[in-house]
Protein backbone atom coordinates (compact mmCIF):
# COMPACT_ATOMS: atom_id res chain seq x y z
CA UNK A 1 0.00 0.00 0.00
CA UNK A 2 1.06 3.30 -0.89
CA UNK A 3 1.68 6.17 1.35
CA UNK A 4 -1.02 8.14 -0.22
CA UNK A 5 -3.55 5.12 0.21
CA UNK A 6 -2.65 4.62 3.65
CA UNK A 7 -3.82 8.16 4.45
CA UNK A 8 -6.95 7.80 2.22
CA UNK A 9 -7.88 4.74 4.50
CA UNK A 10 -6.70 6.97 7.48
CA UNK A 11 -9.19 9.02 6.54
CA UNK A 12 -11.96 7.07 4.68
CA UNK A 13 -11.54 3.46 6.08
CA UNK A 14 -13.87 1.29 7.50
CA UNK A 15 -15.24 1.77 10.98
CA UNK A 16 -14.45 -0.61 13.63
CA UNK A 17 -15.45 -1.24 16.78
CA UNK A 18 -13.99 0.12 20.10
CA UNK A 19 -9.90 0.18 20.99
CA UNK A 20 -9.45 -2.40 17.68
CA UNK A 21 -10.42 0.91 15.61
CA UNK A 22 -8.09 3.02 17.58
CA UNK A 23 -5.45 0.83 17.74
CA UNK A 24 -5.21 -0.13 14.08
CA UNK A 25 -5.11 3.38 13.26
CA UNK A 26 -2.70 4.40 15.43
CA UNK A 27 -0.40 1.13 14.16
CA UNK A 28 -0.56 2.29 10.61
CA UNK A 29 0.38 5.79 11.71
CA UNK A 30 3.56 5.35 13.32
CA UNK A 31 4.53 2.79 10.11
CA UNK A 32 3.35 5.93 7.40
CA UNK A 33 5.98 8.03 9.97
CA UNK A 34 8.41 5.37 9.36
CA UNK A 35 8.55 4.82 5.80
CA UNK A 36 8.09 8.86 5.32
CA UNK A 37 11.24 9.33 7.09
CA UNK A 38 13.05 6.62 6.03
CA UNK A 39 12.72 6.42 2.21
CA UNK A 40 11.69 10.24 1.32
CA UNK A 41 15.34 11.79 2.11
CA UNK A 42 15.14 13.97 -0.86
CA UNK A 43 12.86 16.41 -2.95
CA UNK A 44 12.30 15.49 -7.27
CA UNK A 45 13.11 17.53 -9.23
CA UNK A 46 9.74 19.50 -9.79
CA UNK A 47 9.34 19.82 -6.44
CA UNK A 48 12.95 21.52 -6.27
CA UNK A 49 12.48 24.11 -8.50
CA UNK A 50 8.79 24.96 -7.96
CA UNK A 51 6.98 26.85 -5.84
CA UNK A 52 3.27 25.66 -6.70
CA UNK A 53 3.70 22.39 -5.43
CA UNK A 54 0.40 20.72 -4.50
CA UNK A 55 -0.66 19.56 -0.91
CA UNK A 56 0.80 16.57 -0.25
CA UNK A 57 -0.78 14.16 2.52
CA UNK A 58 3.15 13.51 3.96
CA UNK A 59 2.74 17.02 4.87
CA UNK A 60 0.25 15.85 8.14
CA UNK A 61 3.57 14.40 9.30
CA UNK A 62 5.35 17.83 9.74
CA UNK A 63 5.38 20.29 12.42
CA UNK A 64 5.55 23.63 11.65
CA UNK A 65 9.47 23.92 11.75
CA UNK A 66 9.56 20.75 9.83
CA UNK A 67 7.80 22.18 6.93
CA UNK A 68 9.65 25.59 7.45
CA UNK A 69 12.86 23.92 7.18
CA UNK A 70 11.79 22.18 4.04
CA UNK A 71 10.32 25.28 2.17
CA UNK A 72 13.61 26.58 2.62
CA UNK A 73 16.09 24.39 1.21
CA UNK A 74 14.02 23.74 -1.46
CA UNK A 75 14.36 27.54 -2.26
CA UNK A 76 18.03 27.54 -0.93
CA UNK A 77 18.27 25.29 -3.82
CA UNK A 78 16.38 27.46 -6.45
CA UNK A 79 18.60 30.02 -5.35
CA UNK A 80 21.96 28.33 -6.06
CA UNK A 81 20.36 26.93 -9.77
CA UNK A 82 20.30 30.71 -10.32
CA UNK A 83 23.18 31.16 -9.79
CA UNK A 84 24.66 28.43 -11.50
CA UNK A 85 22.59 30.14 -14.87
CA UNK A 86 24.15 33.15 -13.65
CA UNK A 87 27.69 32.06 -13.26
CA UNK A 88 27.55 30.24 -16.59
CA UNK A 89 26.24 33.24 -18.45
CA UNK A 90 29.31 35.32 -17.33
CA UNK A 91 31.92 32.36 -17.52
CA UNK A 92 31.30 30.39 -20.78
CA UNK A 93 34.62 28.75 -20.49
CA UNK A 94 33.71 26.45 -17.61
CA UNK A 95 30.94 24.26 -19.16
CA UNK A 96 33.10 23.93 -21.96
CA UNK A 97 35.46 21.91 -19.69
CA UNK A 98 32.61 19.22 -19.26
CA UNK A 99 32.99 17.50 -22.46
CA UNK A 100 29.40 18.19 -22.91
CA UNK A 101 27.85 19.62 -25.89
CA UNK A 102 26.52 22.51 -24.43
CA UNK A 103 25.91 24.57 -21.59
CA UNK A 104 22.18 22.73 -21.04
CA UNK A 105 23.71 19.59 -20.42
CA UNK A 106 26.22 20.84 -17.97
CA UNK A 107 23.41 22.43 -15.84
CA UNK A 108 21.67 18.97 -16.43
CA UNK A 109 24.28 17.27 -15.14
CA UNK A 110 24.33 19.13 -12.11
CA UNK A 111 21.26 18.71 -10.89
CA UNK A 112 21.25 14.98 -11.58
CA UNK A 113 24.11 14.99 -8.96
CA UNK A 114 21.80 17.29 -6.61
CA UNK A 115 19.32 15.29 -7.14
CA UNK A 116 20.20 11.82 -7.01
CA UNK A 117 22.86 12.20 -4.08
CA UNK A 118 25.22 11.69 -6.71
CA UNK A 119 29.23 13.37 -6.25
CA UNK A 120 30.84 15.10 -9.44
CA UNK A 121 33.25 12.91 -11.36
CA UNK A 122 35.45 15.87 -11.44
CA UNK A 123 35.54 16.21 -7.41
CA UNK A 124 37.00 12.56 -7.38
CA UNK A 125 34.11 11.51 -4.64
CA UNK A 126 34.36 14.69 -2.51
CA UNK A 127 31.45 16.08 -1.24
CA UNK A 128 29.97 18.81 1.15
CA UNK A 129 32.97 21.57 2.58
CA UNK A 130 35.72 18.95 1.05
CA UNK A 131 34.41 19.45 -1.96
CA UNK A 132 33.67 22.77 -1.37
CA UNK A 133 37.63 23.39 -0.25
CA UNK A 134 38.85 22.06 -3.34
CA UNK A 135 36.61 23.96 -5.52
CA UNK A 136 37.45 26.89 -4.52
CA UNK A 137 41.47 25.66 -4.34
CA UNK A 138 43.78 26.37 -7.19
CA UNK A 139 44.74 22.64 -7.41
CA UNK A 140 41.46 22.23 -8.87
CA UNK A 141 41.45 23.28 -12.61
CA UNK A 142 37.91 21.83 -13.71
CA UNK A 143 34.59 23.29 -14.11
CA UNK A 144 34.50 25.43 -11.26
CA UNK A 145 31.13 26.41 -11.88
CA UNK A 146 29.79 23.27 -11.97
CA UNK A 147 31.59 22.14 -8.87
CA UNK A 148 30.65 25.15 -6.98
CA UNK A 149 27.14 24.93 -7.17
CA UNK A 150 27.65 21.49 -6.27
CA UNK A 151 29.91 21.41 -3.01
CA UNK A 152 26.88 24.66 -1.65
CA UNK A 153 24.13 22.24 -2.25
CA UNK A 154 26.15 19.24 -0.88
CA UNK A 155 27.39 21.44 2.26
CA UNK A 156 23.39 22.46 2.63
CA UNK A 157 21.92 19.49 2.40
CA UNK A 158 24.81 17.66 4.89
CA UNK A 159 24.31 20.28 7.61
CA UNK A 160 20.41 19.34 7.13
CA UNK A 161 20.88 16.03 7.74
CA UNK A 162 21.62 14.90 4.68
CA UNK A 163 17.97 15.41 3.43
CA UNK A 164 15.51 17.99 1.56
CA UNK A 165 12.25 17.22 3.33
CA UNK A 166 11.79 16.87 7.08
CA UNK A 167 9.36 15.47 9.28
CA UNK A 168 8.63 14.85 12.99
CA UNK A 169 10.93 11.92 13.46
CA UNK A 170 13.71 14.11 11.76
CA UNK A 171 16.04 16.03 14.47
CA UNK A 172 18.02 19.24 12.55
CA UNK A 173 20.81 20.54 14.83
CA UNK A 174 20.32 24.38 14.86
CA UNK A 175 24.59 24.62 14.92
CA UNK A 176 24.94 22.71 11.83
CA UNK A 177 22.44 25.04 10.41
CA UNK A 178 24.10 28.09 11.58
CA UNK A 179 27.40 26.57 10.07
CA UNK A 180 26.03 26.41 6.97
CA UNK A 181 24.97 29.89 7.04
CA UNK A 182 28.86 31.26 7.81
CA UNK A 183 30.08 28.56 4.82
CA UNK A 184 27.67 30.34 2.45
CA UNK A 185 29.21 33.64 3.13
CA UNK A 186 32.83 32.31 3.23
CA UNK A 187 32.55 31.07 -0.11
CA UNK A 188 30.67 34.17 -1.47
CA UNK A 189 33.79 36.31 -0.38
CA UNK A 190 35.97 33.90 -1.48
CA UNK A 191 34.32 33.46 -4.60
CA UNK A 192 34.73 37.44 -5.54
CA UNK A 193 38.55 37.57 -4.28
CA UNK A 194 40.14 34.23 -5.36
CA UNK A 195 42.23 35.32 -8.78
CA UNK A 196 44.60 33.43 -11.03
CA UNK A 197 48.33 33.79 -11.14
CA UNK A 198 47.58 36.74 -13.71
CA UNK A 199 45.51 38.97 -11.12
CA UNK A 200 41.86 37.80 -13.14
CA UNK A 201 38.99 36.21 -11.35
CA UNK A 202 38.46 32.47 -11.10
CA UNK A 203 34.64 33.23 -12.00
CA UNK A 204 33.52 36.23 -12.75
CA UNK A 205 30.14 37.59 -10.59
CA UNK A 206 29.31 40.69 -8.92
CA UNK A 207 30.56 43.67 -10.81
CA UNK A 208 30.74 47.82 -10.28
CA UNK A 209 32.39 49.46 -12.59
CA UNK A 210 31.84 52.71 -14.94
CA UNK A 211 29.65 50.41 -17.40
CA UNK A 212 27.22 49.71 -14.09
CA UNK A 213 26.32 47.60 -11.44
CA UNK A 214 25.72 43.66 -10.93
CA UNK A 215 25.35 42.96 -7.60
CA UNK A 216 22.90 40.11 -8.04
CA UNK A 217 24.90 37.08 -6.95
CA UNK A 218 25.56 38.83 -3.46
CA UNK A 219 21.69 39.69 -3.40
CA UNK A 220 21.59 35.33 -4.11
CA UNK A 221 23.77 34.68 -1.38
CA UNK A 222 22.17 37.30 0.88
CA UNK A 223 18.77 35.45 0.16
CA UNK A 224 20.48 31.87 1.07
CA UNK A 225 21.99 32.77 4.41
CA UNK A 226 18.91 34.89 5.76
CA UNK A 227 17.05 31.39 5.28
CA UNK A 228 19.67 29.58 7.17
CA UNK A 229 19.58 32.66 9.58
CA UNK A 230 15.92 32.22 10.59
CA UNK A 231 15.72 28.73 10.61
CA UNK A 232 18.36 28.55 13.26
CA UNK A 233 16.21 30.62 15.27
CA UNK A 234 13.28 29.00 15.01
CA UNK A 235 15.24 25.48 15.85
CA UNK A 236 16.75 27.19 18.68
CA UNK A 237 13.27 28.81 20.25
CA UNK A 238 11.50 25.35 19.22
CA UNK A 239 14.28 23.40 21.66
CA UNK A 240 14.20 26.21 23.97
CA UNK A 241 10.43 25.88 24.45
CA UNK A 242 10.28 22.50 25.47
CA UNK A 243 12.60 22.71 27.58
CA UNK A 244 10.75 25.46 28.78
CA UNK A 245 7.07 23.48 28.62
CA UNK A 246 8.58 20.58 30.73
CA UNK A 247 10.05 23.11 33.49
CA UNK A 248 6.23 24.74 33.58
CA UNK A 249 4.98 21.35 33.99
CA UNK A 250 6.88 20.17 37.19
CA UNK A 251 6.72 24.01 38.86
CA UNK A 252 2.94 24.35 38.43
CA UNK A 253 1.84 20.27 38.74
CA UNK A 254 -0.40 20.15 36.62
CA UNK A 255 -2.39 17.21 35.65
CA UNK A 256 -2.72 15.99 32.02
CA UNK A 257 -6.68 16.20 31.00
CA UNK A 258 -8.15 12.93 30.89
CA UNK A 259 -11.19 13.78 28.28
């Protein structure tokens, strides 16, 4: 059985009588938790890169926070494809270095690795801030782009737990979050300061200059680390509070209700 047609018989199944009803119900609930958690680690691609997604019934298995944190990597994502468009745009050379036929395909082949939980061929297996390290090294003489974009959504998704969707069972440390945030705007700088031997740019991004002003990418970046920003504040106060809830409990006594 599906998990949609286990909540359609949550909701529609036959009526039985007394604690059997209650019981049953409560079985198949903990086993929809289960398999939610366990098998859907990661977002498809659709649901990646749009907004309009459609009400799904996993989504009665996530708190607030839950569903917080997973509205915002999926756009933490959207906001690093744009980037990778961007960077392309300005730095036509490093697609080139794929092999591939044309700058499409690169992309393509980016997200597949997103995606699927899949490392870059041309990181030799690295992933998260090692493959973020040598991206942004000299040693590494591939399509930095590519890579880039990569090693961000790696490093995101690894300080989340190694997932894109997030439900009650899930537990999201509010440090690795914050990490993430600082890593974003580590590699931002870096990305604008690290040059070749001949003084020009690795990639080429923000720009002032007398023929104007391209400041987008830092807007980009701004937009990714503000996400991380608030979620680590709502992990924290969500911790916090029950902590707090539990110390209210014992000082006042109170009694759980009973109907």
């Amino acid at each position: 059985m599906s998990t949609v047609q286990c909540w359609q018989w949550l909701r529609n199944g036959p009526v039985w009588s007394g604690g059997n009803a209650v019981a049953m119900r409560l079985s198949v609930l903990v086993v929809l938790l289960l398999a939610v958690s366990g098998c859907a680690t990661r977002q498809d691609h659709q649901t990646i890169v749009s907004n309009r997604s459609p009400i799904k019934p996993t989504e009665f298995f996530q708190s607030h926070a839950d569903r917080m944190a997973t509205l915002g990597m999926r756009n933490n994502l959207n906001s690093l494809y744009r980037l990778m468009d961007k960077l392309y745009l300005r730095n036509p050379r490093e697609w080139r270095k794929t092999g591939l036929p044309d700058v499409e395909s690169a992309k393509r082949a980016v997200h597949r690795a997103i995606e699927l939980d899949q490392p870059l061929p041309q990181l030799g297996g690295r992933t998260d801030v090692a493959a973020l390290s040598y991206a942004l090294s000299a040693e590494y003489q591939g399509d930095r782009v590519g890579a880039f974009i990569y090693s961000l959504a790696s490093m995101l998704i690894t300080a989340h737990g190694g997932r894109t969707e997030y439900y009650l069972s899930d537990t999201l440390d509010p440090q690795f979050v914050h990490n993430a945030a600082r890593n974003v705007e580590k590699a931002s700088w870096m990305l604008a300061q690290r040059t070749d031997a001949g003084g020009k740019p690795w990639l080429l991004s923000n720009e002032i200059s007398a023929e104007g002003h391209n400041l987008s990418y830092a807007v980009e970046f701004g937009k990714i680390v503000a996400r991380l920003d608030l979620l680590t504040d709502v992990l924290d106060e969500r911790y916090r509070r029950m902590g707090v809830s539990y110390a209210q409990s014992l000082l006042f006594m109170n009694f759980l209700p009973v109907q």
